[in-house]
Protein backbone atom coordinates (compact mmCIF):
# COMPACT_ATOMS: atom_id res chain seq x y z
CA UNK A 1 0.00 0.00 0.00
CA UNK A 2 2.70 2.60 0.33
CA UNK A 3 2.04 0.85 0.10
CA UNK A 4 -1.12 -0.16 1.42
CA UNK A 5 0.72 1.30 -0.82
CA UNK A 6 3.12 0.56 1.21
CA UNK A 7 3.17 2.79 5.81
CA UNK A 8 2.37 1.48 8.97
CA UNK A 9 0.54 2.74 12.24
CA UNK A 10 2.81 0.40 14.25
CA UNK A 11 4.99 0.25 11.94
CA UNK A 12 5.27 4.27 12.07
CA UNK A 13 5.38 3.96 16.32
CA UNK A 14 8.62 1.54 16.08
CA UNK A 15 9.71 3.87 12.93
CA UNK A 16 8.75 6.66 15.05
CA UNK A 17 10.90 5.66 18.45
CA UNK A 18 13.87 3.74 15.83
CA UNK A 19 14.14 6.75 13.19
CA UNK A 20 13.95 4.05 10.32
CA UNK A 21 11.86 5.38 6.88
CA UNK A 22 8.68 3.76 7.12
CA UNK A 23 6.53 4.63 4.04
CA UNK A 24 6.00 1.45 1.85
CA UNK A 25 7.08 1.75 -1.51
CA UNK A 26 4.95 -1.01 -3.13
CA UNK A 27 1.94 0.76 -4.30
CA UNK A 28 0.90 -0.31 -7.82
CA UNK A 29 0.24 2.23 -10.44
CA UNK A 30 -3.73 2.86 -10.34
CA UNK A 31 -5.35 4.55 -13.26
CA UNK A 32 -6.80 8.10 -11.81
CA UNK A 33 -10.67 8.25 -12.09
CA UNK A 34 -12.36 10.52 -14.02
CA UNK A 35 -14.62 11.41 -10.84
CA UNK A 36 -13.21 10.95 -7.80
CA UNK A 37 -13.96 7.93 -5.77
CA UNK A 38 -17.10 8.31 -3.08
CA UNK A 39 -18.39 5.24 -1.48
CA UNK A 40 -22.04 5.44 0.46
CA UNK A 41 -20.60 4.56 4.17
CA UNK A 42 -23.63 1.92 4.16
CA UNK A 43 -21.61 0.07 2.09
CA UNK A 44 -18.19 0.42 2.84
CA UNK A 45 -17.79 -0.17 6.46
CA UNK A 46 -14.78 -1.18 6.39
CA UNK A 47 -14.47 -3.87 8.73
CA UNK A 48 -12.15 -6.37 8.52
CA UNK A 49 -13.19 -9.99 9.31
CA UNK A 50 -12.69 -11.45 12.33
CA UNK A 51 -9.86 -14.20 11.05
CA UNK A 52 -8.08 -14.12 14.00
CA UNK A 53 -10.32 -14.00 16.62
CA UNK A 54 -10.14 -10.80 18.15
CA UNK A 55 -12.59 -9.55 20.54
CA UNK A 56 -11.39 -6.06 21.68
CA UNK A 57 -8.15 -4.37 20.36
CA UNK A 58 -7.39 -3.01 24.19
CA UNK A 59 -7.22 -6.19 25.62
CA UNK A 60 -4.10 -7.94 24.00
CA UNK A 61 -3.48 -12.05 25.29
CA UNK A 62 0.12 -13.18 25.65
CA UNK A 63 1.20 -16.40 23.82
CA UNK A 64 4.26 -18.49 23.95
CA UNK A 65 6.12 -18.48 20.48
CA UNK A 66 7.37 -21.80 19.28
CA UNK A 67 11.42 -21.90 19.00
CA UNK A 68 13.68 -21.55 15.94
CA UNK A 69 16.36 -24.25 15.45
CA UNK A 70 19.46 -22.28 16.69
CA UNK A 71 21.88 -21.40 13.89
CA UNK A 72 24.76 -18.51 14.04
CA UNK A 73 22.87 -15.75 11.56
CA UNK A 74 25.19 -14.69 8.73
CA UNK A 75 26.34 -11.12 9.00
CA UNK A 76 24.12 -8.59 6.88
CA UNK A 77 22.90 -11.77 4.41
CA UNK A 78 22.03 -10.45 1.50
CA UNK A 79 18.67 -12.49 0.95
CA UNK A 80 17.44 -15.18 2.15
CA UNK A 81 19.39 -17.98 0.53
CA UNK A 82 22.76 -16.15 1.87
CA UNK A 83 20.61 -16.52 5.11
CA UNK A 84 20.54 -20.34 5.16
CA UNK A 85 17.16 -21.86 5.27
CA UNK A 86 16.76 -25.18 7.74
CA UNK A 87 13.34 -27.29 7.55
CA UNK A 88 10.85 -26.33 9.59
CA UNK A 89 7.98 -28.73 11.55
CA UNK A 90 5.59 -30.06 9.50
CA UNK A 91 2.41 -27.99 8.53
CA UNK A 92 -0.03 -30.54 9.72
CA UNK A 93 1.72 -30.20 13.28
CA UNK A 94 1.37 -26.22 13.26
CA UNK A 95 -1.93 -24.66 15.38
CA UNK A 96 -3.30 -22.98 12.09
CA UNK A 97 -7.15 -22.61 12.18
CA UNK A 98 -9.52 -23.30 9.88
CA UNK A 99 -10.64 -19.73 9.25
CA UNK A 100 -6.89 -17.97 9.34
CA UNK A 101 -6.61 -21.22 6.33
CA UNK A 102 -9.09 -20.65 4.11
CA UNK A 103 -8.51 -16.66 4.21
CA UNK A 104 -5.29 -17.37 3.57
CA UNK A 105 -5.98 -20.12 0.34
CA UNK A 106 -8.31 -16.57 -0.58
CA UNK A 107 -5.41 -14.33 -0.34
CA UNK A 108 -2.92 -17.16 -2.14
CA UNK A 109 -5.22 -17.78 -5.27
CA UNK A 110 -5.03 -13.75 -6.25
CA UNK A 111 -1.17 -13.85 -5.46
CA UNK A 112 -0.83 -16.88 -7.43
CA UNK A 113 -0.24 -15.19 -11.14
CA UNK A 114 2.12 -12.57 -9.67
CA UNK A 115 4.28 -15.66 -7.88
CA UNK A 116 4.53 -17.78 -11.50
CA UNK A 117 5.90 -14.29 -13.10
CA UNK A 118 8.02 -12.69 -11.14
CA UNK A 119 11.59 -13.10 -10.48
CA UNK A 120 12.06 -13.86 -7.24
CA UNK A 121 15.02 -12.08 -5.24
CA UNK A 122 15.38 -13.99 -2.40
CA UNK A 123 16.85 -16.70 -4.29
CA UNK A 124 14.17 -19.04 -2.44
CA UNK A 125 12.13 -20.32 -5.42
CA UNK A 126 11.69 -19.98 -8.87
CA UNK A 127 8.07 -19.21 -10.54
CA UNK A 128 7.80 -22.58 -11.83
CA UNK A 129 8.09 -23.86 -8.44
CA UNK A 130 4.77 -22.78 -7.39
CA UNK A 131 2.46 -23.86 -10.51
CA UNK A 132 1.62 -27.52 -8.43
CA UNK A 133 0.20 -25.53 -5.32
CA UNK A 134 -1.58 -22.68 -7.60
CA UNK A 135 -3.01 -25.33 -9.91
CA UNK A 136 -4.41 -27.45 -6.94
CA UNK A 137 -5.61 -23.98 -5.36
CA UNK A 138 -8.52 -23.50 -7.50
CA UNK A 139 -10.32 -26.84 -6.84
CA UNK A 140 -9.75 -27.06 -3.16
CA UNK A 141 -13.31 -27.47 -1.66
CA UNK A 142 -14.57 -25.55 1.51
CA UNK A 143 -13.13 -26.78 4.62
CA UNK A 144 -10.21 -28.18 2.52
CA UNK A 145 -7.90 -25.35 3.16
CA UNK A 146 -5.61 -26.81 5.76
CA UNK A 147 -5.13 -30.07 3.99
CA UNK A 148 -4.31 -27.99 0.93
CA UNK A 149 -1.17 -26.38 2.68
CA UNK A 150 0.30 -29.39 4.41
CA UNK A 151 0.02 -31.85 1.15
CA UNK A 152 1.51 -28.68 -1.30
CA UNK A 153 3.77 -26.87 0.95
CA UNK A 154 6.42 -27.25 3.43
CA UNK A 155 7.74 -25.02 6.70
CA UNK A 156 11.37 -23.26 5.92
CA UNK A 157 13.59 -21.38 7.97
CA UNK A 158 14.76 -18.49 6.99
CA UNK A 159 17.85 -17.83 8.92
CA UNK A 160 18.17 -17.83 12.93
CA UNK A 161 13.86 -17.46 12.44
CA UNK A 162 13.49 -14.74 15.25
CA UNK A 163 10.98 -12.81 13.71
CA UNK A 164 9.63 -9.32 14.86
CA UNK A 165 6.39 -8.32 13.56
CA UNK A 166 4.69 -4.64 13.53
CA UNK A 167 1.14 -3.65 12.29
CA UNK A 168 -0.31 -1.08 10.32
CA UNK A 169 -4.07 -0.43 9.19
CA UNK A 170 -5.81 1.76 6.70
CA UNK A 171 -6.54 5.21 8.85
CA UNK A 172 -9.84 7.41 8.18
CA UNK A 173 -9.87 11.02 8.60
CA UNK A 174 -12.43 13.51 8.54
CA UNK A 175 -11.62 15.49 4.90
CA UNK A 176 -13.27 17.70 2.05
CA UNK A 177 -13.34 17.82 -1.34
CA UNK A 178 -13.20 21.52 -0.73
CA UNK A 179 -11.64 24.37 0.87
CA UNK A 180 -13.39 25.45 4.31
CA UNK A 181 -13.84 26.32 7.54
CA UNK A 182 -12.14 23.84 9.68
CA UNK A 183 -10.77 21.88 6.40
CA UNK A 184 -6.96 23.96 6.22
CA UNK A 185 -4.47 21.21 5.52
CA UNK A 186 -4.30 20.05 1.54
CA UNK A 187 -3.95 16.47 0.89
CA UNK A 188 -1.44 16.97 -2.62
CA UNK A 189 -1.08 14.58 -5.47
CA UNK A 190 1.84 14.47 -7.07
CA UNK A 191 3.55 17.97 -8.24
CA UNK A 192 4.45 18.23 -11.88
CA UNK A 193 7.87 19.28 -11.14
CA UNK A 194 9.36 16.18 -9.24
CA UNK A 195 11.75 14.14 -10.89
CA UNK A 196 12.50 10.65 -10.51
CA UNK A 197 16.55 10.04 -11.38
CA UNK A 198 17.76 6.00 -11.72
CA UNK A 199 21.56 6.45 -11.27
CA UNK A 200 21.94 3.33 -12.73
CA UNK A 201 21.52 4.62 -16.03
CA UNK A 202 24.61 6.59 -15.64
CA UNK A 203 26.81 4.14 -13.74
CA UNK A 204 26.96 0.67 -12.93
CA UNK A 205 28.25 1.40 -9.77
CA UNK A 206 24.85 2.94 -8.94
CA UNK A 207 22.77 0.17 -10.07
CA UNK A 208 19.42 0.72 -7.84
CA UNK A 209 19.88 3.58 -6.67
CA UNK A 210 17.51 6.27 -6.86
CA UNK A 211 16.63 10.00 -5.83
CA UNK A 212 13.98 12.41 -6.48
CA UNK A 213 14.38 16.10 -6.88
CA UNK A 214 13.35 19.21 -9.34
CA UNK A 215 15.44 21.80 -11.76
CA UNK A 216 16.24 24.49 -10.40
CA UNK A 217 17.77 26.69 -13.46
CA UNK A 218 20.74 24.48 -15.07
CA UNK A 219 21.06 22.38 -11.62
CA UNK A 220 19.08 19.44 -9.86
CA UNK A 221 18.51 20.05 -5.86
CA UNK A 222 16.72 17.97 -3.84
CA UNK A 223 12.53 18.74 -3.68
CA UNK A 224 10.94 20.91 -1.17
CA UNK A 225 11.30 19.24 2.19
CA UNK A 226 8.31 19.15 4.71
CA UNK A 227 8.15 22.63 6.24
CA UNK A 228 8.54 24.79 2.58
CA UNK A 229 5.35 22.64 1.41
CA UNK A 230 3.70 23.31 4.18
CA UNK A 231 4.23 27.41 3.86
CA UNK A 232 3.22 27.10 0.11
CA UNK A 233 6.05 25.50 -1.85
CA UNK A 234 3.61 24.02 -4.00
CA UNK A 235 1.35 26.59 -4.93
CA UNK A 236 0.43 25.78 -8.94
CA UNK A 237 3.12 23.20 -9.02
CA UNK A 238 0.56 20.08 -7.50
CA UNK A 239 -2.72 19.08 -7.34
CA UNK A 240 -4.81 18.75 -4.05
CA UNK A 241 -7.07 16.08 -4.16
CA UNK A 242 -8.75 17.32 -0.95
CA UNK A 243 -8.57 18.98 2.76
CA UNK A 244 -8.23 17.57 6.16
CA UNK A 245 -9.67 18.87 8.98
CA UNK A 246 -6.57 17.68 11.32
CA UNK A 247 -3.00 18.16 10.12
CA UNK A 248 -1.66 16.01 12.51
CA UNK A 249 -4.33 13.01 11.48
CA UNK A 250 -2.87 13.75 8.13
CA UNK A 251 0.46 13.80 9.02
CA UNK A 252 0.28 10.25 10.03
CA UNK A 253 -1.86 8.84 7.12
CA UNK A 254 1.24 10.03 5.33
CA UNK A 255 3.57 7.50 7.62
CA UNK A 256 0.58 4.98 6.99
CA UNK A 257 0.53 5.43 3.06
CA UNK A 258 -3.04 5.42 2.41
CA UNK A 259 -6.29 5.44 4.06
CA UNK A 260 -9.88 7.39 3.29
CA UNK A 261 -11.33 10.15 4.28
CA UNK A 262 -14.64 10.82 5.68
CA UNK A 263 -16.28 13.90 3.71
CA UNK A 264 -18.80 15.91 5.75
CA UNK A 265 -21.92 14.32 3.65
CA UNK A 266 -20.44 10.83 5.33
CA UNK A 267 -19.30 9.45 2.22
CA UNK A 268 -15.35 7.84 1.49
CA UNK A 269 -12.58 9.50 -0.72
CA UNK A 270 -9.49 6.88 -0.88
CA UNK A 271 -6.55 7.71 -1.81
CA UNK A 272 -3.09 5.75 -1.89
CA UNK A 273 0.54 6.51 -1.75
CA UNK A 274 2.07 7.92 -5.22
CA UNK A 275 5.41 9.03 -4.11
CA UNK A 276 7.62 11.04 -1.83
CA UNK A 277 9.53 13.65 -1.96
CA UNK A 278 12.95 12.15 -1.90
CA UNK A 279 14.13 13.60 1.51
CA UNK A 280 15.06 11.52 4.60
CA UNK A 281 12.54 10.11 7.12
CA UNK A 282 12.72 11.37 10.92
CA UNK A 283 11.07 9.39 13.26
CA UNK A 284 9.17 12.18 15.64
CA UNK A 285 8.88 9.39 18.06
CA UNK A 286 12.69 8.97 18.88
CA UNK A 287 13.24 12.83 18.80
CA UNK A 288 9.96 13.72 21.75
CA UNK A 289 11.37 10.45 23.91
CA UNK A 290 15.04 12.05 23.96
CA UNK A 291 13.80 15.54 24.53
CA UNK A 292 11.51 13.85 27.56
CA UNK A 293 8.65 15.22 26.04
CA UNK A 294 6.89 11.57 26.20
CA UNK A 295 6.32 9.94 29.49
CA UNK A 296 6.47 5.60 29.48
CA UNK A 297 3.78 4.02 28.66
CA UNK A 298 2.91 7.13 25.85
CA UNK A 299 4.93 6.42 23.22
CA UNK A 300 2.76 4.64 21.06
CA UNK A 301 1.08 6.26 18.38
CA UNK A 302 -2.00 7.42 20.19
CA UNK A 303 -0.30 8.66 23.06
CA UNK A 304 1.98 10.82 20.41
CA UNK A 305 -0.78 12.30 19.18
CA UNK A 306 -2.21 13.53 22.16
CA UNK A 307 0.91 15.24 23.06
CA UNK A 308 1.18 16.99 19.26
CA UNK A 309 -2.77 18.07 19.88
CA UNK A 310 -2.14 19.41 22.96
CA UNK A 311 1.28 21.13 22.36
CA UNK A 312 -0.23 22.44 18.47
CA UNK A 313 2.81 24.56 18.31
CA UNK A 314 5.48 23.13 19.53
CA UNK A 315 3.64 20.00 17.35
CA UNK A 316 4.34 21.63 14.22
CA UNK A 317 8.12 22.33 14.74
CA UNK A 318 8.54 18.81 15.53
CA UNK A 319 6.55 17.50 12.77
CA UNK A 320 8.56 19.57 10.29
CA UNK A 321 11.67 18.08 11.80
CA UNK A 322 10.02 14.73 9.59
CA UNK A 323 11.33 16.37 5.78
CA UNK A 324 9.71 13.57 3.85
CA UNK A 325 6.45 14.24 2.49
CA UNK A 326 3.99 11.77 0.84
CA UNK A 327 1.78 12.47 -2.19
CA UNK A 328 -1.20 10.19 -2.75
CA UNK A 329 -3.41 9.53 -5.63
CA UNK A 330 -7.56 8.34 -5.86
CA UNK A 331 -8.13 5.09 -5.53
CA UNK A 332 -10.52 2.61 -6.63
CA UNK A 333 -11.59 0.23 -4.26
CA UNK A 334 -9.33 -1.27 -1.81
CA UNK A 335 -6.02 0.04 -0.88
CA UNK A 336 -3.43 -2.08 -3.03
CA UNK A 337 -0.45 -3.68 -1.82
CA UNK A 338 2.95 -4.27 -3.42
CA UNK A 339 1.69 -7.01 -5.85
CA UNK A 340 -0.63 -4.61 -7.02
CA UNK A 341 -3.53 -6.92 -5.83
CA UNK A 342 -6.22 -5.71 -2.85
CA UNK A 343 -4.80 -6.61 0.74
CA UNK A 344 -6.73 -7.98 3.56
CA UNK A 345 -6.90 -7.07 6.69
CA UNK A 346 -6.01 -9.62 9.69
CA UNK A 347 -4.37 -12.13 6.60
CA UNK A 348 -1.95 -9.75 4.34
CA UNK A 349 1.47 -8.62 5.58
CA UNK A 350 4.23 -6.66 4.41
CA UNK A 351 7.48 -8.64 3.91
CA UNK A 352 11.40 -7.67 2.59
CA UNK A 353 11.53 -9.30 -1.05
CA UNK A 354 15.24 -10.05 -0.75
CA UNK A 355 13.88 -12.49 1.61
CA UNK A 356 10.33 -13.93 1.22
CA UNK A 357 8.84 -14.10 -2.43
CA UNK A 358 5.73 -12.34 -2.19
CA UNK A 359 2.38 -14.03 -2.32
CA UNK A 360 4.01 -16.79 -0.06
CA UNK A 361 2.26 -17.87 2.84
CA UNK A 362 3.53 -17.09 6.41
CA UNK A 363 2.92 -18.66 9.83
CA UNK A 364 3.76 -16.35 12.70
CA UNK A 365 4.15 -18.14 16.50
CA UNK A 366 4.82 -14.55 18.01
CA UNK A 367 4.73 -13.92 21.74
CA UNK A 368 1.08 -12.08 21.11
CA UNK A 369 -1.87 -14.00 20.29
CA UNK A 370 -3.87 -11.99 18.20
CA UNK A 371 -0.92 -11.67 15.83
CA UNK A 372 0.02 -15.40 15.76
CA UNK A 373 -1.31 -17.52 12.48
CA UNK A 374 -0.90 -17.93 8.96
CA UNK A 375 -0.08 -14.55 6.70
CA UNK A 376 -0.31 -14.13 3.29
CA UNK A 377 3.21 -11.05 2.02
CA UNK A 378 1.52 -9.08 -0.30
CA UNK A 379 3.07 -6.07 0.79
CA UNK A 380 6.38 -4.27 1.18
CA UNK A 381 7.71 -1.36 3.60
CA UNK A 382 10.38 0.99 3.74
CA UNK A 383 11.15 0.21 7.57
CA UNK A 384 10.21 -3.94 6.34
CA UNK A 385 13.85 -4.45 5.95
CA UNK A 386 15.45 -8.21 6.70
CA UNK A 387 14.65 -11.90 7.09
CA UNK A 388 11.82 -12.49 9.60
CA UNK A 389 10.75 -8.94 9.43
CA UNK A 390 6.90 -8.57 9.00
CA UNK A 391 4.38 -5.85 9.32
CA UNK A 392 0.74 -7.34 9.35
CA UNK A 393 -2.24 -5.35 8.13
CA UNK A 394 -5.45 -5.33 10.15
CA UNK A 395 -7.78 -3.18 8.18
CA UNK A 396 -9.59 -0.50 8.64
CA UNK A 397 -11.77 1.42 11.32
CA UNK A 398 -10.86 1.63 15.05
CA UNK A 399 -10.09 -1.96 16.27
CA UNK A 400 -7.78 -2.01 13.24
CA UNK A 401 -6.18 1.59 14.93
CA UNK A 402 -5.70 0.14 18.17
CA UNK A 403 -4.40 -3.22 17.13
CA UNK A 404 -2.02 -2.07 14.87
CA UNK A 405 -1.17 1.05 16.90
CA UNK A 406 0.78 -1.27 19.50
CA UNK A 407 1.79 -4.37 17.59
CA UNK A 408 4.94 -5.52 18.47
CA UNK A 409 5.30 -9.29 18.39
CA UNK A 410 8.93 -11.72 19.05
CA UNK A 411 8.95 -14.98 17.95
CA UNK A 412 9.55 -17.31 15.13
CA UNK A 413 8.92 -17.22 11.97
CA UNK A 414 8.44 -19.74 8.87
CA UNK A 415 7.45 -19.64 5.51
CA UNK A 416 5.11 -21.63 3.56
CA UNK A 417 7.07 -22.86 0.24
CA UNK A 418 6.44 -25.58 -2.48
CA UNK A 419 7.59 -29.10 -1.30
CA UNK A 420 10.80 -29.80 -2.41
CA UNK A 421 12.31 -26.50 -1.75
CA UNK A 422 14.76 -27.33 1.12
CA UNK A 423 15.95 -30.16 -0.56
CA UNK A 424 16.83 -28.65 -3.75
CA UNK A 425 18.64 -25.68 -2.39
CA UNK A 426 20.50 -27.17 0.36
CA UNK A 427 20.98 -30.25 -1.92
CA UNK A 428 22.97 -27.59 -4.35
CA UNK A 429 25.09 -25.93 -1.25
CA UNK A 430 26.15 -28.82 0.12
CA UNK A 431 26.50 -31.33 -2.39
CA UNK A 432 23.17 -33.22 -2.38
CA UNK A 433 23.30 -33.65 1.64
CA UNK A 434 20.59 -31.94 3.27
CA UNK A 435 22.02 -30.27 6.86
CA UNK A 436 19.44 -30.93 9.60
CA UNK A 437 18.38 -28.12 12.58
């Protein structure tokens, strides 16, 4: 989504205290409506189903993860066969339910064409590896979801397995479609004048690097940061798709990536990430816990902003210390995640490519509960970085807020991939022996 389009409300709180960028960088390219998108809130609620359970989002239940093999991790692997992968316990033996199963077959089917095509850059698989399991996914009858995922896939770890897991959700705010009283802070598309530069093109030495920026005259300088767009930088230069009524709610739909706005007549406006403006992420979080501004026990998200609404001023400054700024775009329907393909909330999760192929399946035994299950990565993140590294999506509307807002699960992680895939990949490192954990 910023992904959802691909970032993250818990994501953005352990972005926020660890000063890591967190906007996702996976949204899809979606074709701009000719009218801008307004759903009757009658019909888009947006509740998420409840796949995992979840009664109330204040009360959160303890679990006990189950343990990795113990390895010695590689130093900074570069994906996730420079990683090592080990087997894992067999599916059939893992506490997957049936629901969390057959939202996940849901989720697998639509990832299934985007797995077959794409090159993979963990190293893990390769697309023909998956056409068994997304052949057999089509005709597996209700109820038959578990069964399908312990006769097509097997448990791999990726790694020393210690996972850490964050969540993010799809925020509302209040908004119009119009300048007015109360509605001050505009909600900008992308401006005409920012340029995308691949360095690789002029040097191999560069290869994937990029940085965004504008002409100024004969010279290229980095894009307005943060506090000249908010004094009118982009006057004529971008369009504004709306106005919010809170500049700090905004301020952290930008961390999140996407999300809707209410408009006053109660209908929905969505809009999605569509870029950045090139400059460095802050985390305010990290800066107001140094400068003892937030007590313990208030630095998650919701307790930051009730300090930046009560200290408006001082807010601001702070806020503007942030220089990255998001730009969004309409969108149509759900939020999209890095596949391109609509996420789900309580079964997608954002996931570093270099390590876990996405569209695979994921089962999570994390020291929370609620978070604990079978995933589906459709999604990537800016702050998603590493093997084992997850941020799980949990929808939209208030339970999804709170849920997300103080995610932070330890355990162990292990991918779902076709049979056969430890074997062949270990049988290649080492000769055609097959190291055990």
């Amino acid at each position: 989504m910023r992904k959802l389009g691909g970032v993250a409300l818990a994501l953005m709180v352990s972005a926020c205290v660890g000063g890591v960028e967190p906007p996702r960088t996976g949204v899809a390219p979606v074709a701009r409506p000719s009218e801008p998108v307004r759903v009757h809130p009658t019909r888009d609620t947006g509740a998420s189903p409840n796949i995992r359970g979840i009664q109330t989002p204040a009360r959160i239940v303890g679990a006990v993860p189950m343990l990795a093999a113990p390895v010695t991790p590689a130093n900074e692997p570069v994906n996730a066969v420079a990683a090592g992968v080990l087997p894992g316990p067999a599916i059939a033996s893992l506490p997957i339910t049936d629901v969390q199963a057959e939202a996940a077959l849901a989720a697998f089917v639509t990832s299934c064409p985007a797995l077959q095509r794409r090159a993979d850059t963990s190293g893990l698989t390769r697309g023909a590896d998956w056409q068994p399991a997304c052949a057999a996914a089509g005709s597996v009858s209700r109820g038959g979801a578990r069964t399908f995922f312990a006769q097509w896939f097997e448990a791999v770890q990726v790694g020393d397995g210690k996972a850490f897991a964050t969540g993010y959700y799809e925020p509302e705010i209040a908004g119009s479609l119009t300048r007015r009283a109360g509605y001050e802070a505009p909600v900008y598309g992308r401006p005409e004048d920012l340029i995308d530069v691949d360095l690789g093109a002029f040097s191999t030495s560069l290869k994937g690097k990029k940085i965004r920026g504008r002409v100024d005259g004969s010279n290229f300088v980095p894009y307005y940061d943060r506090t000249a767009i908010e004094q009118g930088a982009l006057a004529n230069k971008a369009p504004i798709l709306a106005w919010a009524r809170d500049p700090v709610e905004l301020f952290f739909l930008q961390i999140q990536g996407s999300g809707r706005l209410r408009l006053p007549n109660g209908e929905i406006l969505r809009i999605g990430y569509a870029t950045q403006n090139g400059r460095d992420y802050t985390g305010i979080g990290a800066l107001m816990k140094a400068r003892g501004l937030l007590q313990p026990g208030q630095t998650s998200m919701q307790g930051i902003v009730a300090w930046l609404h009560d200290h408006p001023v001082e807010g601001q400054a702070i806020m503007r210390e942030n220089k990255s700024f998001v730009f969004f775009r309409e969108l149509d329907g759900a939020p999209l995640g890095a596949l391109g393909l609509p996420v789900t909330g309580q079964v997608s999760a954002a996931a570093d490519v270099k390590f876990v192929p996405l569209g695979t399946p994921v089962f999570l035994s994390l020291d929370r509960q609620d978070a604990s299950g079978l995933w589906v990565a459709q999604d990537t993140g800016g702050a998603i970085k590493g093997s084992n590294r997850f941020d799980t999506f949990w929808g939209a509307g208030a339970a999804a807020e709170a849920t997300a807002g103080g995610m932070a699960g330890r355990g162990t992680a292990f991918l779902l991939l076709p049979v056969g895939t430890v074997a062949r990949l270990n049988g290649a490192r080492y000769g055609g022996s097959t190291p055990q954990p």
